[in-house]
PDB file of N, CA and C in Angstrom:
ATOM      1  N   UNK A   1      -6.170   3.792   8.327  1.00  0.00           N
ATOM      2  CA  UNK A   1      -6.383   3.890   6.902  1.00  0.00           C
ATOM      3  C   UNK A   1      -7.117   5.178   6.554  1.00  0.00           C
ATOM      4  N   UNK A   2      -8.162   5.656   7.230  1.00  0.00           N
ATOM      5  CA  UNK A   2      -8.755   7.082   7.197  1.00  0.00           C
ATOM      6  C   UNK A   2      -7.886   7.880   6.958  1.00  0.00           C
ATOM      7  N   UNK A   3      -6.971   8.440   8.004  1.00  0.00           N
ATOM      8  CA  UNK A   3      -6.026   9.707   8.061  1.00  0.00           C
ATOM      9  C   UNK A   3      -5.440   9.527   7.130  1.00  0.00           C
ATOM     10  N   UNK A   4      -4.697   8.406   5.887  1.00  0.00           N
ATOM     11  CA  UNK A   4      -4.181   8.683   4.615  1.00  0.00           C
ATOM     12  C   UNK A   4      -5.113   8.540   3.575  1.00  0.00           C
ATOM     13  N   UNK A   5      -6.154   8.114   3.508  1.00  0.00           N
ATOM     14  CA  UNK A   5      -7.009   8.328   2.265  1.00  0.00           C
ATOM     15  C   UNK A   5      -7.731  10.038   2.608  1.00  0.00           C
ATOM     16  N   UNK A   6      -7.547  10.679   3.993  1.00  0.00           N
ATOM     17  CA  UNK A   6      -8.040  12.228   3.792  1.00  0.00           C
ATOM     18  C   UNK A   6      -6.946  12.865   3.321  1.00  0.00           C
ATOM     19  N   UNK A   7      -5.730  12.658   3.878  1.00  0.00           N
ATOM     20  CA  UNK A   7      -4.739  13.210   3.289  1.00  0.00           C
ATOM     21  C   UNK A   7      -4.599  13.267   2.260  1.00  0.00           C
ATOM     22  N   UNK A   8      -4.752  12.376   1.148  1.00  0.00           N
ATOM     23  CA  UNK A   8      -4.754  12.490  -0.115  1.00  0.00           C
ATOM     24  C   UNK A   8      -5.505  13.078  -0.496  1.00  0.00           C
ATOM     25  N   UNK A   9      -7.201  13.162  -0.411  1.00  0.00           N
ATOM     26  CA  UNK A   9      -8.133  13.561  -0.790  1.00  0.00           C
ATOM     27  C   UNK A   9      -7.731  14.905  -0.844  1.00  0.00           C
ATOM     28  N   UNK A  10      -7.407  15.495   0.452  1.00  0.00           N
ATOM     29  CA  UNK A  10      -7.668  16.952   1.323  1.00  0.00           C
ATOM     30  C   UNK A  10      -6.151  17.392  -0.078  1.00  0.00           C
ATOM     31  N   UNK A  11      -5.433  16.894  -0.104  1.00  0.00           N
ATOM     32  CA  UNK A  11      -4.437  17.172  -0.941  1.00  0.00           C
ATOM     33  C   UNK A  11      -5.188  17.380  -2.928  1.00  0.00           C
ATOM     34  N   UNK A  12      -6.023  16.866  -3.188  1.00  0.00           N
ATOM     35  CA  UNK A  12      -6.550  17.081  -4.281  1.00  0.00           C
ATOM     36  C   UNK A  12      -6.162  15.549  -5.120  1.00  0.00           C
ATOM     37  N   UNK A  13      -5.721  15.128  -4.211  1.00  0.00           N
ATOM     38  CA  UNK A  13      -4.869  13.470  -5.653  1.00  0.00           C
ATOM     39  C   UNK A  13      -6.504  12.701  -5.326  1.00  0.00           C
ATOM     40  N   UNK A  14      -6.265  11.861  -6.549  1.00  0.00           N
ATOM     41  CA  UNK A  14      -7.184  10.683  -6.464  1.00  0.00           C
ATOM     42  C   UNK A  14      -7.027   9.442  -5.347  1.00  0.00           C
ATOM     43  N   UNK A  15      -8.056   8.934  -4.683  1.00  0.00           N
ATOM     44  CA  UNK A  15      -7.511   8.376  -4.192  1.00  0.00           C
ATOM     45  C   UNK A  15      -8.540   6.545  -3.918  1.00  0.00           C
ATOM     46  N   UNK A  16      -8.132   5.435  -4.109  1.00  0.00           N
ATOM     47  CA  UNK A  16      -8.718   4.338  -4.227  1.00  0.00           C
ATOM     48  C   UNK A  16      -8.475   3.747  -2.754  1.00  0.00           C
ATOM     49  N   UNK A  17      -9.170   3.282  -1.789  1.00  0.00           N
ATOM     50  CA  UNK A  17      -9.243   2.540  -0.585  1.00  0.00           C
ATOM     51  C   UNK A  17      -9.234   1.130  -0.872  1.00  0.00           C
ATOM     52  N   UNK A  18      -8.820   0.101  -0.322  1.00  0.00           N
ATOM     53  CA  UNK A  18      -9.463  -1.271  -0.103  1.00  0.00           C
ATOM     54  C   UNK A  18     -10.076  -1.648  -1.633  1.00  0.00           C
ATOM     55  N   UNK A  19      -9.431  -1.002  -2.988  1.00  0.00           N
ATOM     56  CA  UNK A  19     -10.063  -1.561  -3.930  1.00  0.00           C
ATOM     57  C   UNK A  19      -9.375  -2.745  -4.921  1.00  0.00           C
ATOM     58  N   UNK A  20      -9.574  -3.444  -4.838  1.00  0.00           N
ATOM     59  CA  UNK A  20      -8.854  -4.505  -6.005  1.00  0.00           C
ATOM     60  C   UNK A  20      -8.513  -4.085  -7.479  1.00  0.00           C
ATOM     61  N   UNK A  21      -7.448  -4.490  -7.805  1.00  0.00           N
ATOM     62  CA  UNK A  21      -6.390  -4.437  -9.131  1.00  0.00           C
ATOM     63  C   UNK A  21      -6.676  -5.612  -9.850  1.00  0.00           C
ATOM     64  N   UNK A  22      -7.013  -5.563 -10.673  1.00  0.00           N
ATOM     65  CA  UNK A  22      -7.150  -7.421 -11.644  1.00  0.00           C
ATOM     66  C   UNK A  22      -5.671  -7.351 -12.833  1.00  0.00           C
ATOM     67  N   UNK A  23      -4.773  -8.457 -12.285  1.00  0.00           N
ATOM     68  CA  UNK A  23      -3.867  -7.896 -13.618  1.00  0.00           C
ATOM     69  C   UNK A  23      -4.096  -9.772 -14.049  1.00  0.00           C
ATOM     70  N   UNK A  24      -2.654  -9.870 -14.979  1.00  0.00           N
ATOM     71  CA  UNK A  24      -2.501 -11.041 -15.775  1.00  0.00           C
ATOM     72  C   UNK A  24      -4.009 -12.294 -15.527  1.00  0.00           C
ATOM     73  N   UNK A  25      -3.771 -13.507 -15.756  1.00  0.00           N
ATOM     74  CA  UNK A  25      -4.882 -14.317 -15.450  1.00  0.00           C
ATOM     75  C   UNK A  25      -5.355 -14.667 -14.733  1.00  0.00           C
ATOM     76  N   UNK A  26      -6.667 -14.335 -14.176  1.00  0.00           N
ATOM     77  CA  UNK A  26      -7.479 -13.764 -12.796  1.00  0.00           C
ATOM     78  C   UNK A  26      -6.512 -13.861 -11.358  1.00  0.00           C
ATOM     79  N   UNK A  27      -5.350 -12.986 -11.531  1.00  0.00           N
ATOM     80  CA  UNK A  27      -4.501 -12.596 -10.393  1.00  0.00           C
ATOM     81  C   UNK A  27      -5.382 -11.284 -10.346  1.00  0.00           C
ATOM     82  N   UNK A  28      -5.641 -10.882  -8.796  1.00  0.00           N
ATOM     83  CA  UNK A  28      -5.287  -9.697  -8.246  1.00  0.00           C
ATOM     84  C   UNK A  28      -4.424  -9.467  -7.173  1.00  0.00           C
ATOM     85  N   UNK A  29      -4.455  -7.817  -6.904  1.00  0.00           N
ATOM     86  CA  UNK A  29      -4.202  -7.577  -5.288  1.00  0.00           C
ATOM     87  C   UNK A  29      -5.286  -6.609  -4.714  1.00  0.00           C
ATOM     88  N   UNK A  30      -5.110  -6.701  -3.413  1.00  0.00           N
ATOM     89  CA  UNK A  30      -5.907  -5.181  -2.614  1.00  0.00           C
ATOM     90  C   UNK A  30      -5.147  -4.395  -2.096  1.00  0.00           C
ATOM     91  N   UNK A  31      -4.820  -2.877  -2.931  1.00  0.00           N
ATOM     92  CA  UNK A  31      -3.816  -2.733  -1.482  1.00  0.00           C
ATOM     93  C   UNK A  31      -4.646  -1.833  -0.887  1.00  0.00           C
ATOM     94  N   UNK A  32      -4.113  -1.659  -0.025  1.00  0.00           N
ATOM     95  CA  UNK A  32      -5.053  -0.305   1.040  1.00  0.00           C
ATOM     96  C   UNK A  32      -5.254   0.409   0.583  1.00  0.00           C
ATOM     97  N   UNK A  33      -4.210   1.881  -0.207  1.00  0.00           N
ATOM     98  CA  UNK A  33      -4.289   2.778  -1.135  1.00  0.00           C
ATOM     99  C   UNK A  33      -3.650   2.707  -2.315  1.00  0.00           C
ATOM    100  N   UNK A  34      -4.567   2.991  -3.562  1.00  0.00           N
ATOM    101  CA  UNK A  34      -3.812   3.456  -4.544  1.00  0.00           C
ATOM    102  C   UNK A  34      -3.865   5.127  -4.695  1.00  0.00           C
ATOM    103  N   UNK A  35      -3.083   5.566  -5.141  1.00  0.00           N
ATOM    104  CA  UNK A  35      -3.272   7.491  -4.692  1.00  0.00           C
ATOM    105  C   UNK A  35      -2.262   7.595  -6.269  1.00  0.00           C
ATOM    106  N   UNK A  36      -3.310   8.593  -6.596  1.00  0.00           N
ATOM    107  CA  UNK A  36      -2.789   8.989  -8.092  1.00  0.00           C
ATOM    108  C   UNK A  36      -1.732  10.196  -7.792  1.00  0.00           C
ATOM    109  N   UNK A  37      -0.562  10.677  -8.507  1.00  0.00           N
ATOM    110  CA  UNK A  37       0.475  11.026  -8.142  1.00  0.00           C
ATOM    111  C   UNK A  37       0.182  12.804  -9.136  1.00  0.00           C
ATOM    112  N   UNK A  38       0.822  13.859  -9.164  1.00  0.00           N
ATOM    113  CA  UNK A  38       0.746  14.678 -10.110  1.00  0.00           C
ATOM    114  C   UNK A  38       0.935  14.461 -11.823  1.00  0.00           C
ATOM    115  N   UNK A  39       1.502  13.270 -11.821  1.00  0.00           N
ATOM    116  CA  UNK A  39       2.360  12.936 -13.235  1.00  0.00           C
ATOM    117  C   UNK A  39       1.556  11.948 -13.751  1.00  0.00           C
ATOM    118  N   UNK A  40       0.660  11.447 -12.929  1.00  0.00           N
ATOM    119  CA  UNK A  40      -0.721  10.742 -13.599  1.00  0.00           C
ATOM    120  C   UNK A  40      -0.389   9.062 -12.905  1.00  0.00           C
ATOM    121  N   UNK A  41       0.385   8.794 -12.845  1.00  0.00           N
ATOM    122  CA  UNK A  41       1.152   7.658 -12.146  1.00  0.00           C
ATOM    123  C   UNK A  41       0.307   7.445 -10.504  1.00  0.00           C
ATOM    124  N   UNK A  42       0.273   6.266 -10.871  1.00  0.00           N
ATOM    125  CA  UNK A  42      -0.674   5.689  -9.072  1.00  0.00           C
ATOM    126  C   UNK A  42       0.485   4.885  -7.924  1.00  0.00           C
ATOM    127  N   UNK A  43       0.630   5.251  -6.989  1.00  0.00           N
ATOM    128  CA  UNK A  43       1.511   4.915  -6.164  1.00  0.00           C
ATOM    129  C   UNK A  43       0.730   4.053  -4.834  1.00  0.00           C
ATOM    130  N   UNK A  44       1.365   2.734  -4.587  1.00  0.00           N
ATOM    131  CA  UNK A  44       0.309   1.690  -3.759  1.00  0.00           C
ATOM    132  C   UNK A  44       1.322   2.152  -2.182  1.00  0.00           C
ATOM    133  N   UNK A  45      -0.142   2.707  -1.668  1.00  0.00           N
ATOM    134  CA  UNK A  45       0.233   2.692   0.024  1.00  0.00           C
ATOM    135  C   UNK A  45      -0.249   1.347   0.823  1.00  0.00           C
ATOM    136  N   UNK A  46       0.262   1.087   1.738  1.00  0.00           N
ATOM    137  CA  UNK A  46      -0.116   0.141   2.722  1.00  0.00           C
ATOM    138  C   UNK A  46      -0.116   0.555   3.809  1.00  0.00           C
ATOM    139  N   UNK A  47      -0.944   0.297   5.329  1.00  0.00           N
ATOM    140  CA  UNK A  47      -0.912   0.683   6.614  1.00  0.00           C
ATOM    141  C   UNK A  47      -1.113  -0.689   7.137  1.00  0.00           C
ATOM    142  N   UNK A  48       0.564  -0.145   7.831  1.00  0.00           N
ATOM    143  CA  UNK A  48       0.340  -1.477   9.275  1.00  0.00           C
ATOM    144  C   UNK A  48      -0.229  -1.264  10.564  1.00  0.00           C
ATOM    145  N   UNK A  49      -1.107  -1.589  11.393  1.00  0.00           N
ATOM    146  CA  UNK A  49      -1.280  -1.024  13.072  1.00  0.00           C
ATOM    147  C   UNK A  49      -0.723  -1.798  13.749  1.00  0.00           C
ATOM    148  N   UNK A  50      -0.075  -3.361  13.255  1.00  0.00           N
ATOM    149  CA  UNK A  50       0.812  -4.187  14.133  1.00  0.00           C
ATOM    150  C   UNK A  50       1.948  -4.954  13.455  1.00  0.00           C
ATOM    151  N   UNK A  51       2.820  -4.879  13.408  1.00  0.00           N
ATOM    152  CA  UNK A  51       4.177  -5.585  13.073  1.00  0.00           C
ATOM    153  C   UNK A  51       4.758  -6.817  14.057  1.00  0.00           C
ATOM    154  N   UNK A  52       3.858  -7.415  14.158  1.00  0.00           N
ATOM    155  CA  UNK A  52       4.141  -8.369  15.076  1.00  0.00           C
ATOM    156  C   UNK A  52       4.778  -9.503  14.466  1.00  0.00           C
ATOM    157  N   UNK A  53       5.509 -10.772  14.982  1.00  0.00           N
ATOM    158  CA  UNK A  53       6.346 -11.874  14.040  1.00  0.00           C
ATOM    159  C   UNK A  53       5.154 -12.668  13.250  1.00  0.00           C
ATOM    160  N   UNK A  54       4.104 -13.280  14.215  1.00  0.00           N
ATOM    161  CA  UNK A  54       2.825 -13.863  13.968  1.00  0.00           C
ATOM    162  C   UNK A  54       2.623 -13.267  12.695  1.00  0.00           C
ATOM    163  N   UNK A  55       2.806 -12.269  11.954  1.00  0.00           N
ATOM    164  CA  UNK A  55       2.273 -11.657  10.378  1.00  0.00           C
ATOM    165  C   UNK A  55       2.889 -11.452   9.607  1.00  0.00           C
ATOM    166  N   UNK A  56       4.455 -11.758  10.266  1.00  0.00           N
ATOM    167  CA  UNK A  56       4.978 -11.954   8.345  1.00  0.00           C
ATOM    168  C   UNK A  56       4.712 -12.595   7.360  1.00  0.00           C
ATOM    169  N   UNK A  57       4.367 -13.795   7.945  1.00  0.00           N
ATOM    170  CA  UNK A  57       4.276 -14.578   6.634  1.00  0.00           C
ATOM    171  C   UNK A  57       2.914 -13.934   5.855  1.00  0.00           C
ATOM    172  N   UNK A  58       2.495 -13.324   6.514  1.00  0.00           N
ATOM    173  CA  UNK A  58       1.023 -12.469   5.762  1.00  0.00           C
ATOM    174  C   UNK A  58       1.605 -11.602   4.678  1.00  0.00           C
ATOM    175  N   UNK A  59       2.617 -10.517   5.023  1.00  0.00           N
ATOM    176  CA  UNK A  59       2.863  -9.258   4.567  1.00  0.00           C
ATOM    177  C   UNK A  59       4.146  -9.941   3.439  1.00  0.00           C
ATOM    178  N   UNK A  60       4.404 -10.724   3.665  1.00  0.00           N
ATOM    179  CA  UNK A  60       5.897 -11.596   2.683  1.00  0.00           C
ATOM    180  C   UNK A  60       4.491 -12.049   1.549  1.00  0.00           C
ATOM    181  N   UNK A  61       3.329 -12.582   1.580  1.00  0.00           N
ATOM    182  CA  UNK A  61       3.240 -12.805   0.728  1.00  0.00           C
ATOM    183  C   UNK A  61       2.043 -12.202  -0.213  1.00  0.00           C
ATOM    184  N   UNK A  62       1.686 -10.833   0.697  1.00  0.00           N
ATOM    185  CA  UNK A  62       1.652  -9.419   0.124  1.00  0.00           C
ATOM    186  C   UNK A  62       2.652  -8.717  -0.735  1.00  0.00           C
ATOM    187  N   UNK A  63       3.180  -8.467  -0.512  1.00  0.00           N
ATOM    188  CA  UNK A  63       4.621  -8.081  -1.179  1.00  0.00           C
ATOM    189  C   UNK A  63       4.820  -9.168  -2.209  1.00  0.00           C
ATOM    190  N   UNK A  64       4.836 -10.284  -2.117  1.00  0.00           N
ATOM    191  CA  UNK A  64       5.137 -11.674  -3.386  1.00  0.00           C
ATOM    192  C   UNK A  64       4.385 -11.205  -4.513  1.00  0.00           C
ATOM    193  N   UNK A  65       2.792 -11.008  -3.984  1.00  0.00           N
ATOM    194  CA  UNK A  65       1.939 -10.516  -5.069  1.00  0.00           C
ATOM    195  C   UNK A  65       1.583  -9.627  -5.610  1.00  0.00           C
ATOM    196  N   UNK A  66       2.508  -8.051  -5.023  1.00  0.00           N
ATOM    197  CA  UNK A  66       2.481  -6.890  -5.502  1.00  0.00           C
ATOM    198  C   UNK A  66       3.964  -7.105  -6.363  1.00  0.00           C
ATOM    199  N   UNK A  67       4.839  -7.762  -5.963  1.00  0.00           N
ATOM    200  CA  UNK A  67       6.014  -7.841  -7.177  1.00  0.00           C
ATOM    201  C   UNK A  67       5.538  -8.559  -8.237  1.00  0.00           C
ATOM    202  N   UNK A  68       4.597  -9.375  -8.252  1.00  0.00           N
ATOM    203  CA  UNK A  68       4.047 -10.086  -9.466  1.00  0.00           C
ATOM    204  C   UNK A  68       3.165  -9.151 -10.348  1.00  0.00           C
ATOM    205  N   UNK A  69       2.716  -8.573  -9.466  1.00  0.00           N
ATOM    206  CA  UNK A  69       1.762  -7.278 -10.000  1.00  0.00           C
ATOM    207  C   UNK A  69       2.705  -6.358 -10.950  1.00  0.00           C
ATOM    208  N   UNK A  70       3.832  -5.873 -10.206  1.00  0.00           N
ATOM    209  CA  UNK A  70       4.614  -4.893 -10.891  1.00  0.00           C
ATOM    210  C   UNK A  70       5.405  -5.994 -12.079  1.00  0.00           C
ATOM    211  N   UNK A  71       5.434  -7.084 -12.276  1.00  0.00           N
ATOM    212  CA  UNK A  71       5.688  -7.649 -13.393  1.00  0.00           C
ATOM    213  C   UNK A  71       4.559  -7.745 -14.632  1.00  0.00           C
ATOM    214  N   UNK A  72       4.111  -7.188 -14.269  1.00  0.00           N
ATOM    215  CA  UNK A  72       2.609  -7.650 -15.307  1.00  0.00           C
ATOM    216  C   UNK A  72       2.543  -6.091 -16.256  1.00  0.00           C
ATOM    217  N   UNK A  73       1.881  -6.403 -16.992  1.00  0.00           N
ATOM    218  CA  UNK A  73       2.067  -5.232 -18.522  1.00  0.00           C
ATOM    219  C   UNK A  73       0.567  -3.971 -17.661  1.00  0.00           C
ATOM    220  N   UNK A  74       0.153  -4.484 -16.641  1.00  0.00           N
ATOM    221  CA  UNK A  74      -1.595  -3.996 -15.805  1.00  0.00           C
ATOM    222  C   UNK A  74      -0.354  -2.908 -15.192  1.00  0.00           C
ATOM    223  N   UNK A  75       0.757  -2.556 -14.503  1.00  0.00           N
ATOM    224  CA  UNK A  75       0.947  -1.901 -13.773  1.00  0.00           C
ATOM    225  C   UNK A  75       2.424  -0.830 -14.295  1.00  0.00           C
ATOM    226  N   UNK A  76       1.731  -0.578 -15.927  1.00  0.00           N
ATOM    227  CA  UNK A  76       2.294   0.379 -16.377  1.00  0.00           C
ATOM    228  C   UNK A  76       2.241   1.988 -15.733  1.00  0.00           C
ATOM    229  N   UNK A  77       0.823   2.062 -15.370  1.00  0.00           N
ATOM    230  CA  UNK A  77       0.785   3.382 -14.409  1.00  0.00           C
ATOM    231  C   UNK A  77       1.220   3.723 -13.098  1.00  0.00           C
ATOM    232  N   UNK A  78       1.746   2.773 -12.553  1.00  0.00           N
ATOM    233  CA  UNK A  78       2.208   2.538 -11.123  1.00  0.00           C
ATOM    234  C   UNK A  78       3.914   2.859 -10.648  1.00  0.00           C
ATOM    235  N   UNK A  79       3.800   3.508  -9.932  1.00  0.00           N
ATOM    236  CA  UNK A  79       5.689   3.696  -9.255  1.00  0.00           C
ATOM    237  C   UNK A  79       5.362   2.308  -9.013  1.00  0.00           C
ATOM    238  N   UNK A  80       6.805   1.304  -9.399  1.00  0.00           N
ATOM    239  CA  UNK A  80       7.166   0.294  -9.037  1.00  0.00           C
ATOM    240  C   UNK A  80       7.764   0.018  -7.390  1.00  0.00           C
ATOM    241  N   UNK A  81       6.596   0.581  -6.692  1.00  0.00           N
ATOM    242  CA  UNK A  81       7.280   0.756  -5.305  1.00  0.00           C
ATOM    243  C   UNK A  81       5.759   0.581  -4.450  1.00  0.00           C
ATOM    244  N   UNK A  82       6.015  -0.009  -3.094  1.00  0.00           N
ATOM    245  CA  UNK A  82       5.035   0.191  -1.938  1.00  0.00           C
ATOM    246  C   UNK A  82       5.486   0.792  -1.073  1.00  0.00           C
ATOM    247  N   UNK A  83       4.749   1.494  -0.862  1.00  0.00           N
ATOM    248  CA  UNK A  83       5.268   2.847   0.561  1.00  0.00           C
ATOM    249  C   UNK A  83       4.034   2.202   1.774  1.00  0.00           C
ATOM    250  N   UNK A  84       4.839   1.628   2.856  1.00  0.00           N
ATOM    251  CA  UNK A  84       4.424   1.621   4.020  1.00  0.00           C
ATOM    252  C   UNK A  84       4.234   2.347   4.975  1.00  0.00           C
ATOM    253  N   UNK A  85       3.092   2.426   5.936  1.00  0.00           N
ATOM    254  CA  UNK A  85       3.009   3.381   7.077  1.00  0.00           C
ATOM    255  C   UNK A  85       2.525   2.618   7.850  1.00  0.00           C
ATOM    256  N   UNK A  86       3.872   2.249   9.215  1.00  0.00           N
ATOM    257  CA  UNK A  86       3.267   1.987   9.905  1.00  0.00           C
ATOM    258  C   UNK A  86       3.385   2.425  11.545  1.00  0.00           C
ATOM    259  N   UNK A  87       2.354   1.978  12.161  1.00  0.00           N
ATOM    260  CA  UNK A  87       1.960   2.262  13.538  1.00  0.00           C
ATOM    261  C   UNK A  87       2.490   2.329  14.535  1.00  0.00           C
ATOM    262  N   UNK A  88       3.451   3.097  14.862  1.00  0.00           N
ATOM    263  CA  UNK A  88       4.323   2.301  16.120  1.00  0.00           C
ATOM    264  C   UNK A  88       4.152   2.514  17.256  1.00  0.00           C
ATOM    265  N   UNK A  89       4.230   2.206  18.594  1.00  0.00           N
ATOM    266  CA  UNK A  89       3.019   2.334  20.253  1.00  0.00           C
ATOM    267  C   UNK A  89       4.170   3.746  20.498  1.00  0.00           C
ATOM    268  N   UNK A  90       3.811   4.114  21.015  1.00  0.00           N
ATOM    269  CA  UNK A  90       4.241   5.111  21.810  1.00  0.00           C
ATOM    270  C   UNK A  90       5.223   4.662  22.880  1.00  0.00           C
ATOM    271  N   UNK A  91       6.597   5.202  23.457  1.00  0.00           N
ATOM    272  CA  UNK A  91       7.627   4.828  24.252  1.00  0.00           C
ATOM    273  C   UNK A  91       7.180   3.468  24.951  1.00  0.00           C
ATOM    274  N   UNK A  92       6.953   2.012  24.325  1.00  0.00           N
ATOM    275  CA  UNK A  92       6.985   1.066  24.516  1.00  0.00           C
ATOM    276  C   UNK A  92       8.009   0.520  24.114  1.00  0.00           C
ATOM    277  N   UNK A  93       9.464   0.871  23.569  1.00  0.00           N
ATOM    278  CA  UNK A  93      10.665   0.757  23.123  1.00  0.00           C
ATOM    279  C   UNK A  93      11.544   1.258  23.955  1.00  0.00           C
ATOM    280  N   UNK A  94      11.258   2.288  25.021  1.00  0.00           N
ATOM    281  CA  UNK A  94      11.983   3.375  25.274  1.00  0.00           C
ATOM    282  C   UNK A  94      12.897   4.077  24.535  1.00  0.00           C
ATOM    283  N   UNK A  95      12.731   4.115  23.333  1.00  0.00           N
ATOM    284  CA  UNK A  95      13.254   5.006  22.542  1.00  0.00           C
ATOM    285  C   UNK A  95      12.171   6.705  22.802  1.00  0.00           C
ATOM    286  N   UNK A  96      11.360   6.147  23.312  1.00  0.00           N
ATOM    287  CA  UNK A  96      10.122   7.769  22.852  1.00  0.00           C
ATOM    288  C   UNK A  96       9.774   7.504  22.014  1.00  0.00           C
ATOM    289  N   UNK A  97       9.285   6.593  21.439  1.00  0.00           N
ATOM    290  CA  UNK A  97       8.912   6.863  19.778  1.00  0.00           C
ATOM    291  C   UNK A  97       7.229   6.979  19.621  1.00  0.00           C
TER     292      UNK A  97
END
């Protein structure tokens, strides 16, 4: 989560960590990053370090509550999008990756 909240920073955008969104009636979310865009617009990052099966049902209902989010009149400033980054081991695929 560091190396993209410097990136942004080091880039000049705004940038929100681990901070909560309050939209419609006491719904929120957290996402990892919100990072303000040139056009004034905030774009929600997420970082995975494990994609394992054991956590979908975590990240399915992450995603449930960021589409509820992007339904709400709160996430007029927002790309209607989550951009993921995630972690992947090093040639433990044998792809090289």
């Amino acid at each position: 989560m560091l190396s993209l909240h410097l990136a942004a920073w080091q880039a000049g955008l705004t940038v929100f960590t681990d901070s909560i969104i309050s939209f419609g009636e006491q719904k929120s979310i957290r996402p990892d990053h919100r990072i303000s865009l040139p056009d004034g617009r905030f774009v929600i990052y997420e970082n995975r370090t494990r994609c394992k099966a054991f956590s979908y049902p975590r990240m399915l209902e992450s995603l449930t509550n960021k589409q509820a989010f992007f339904n709400s009149s709160e996430s007029q400033e927002f790309l209607p999008e989550v951009r993921m980054v995630v972690n992947l081991p090093r040639k433990q695929n044998g792809l090289g990756l």
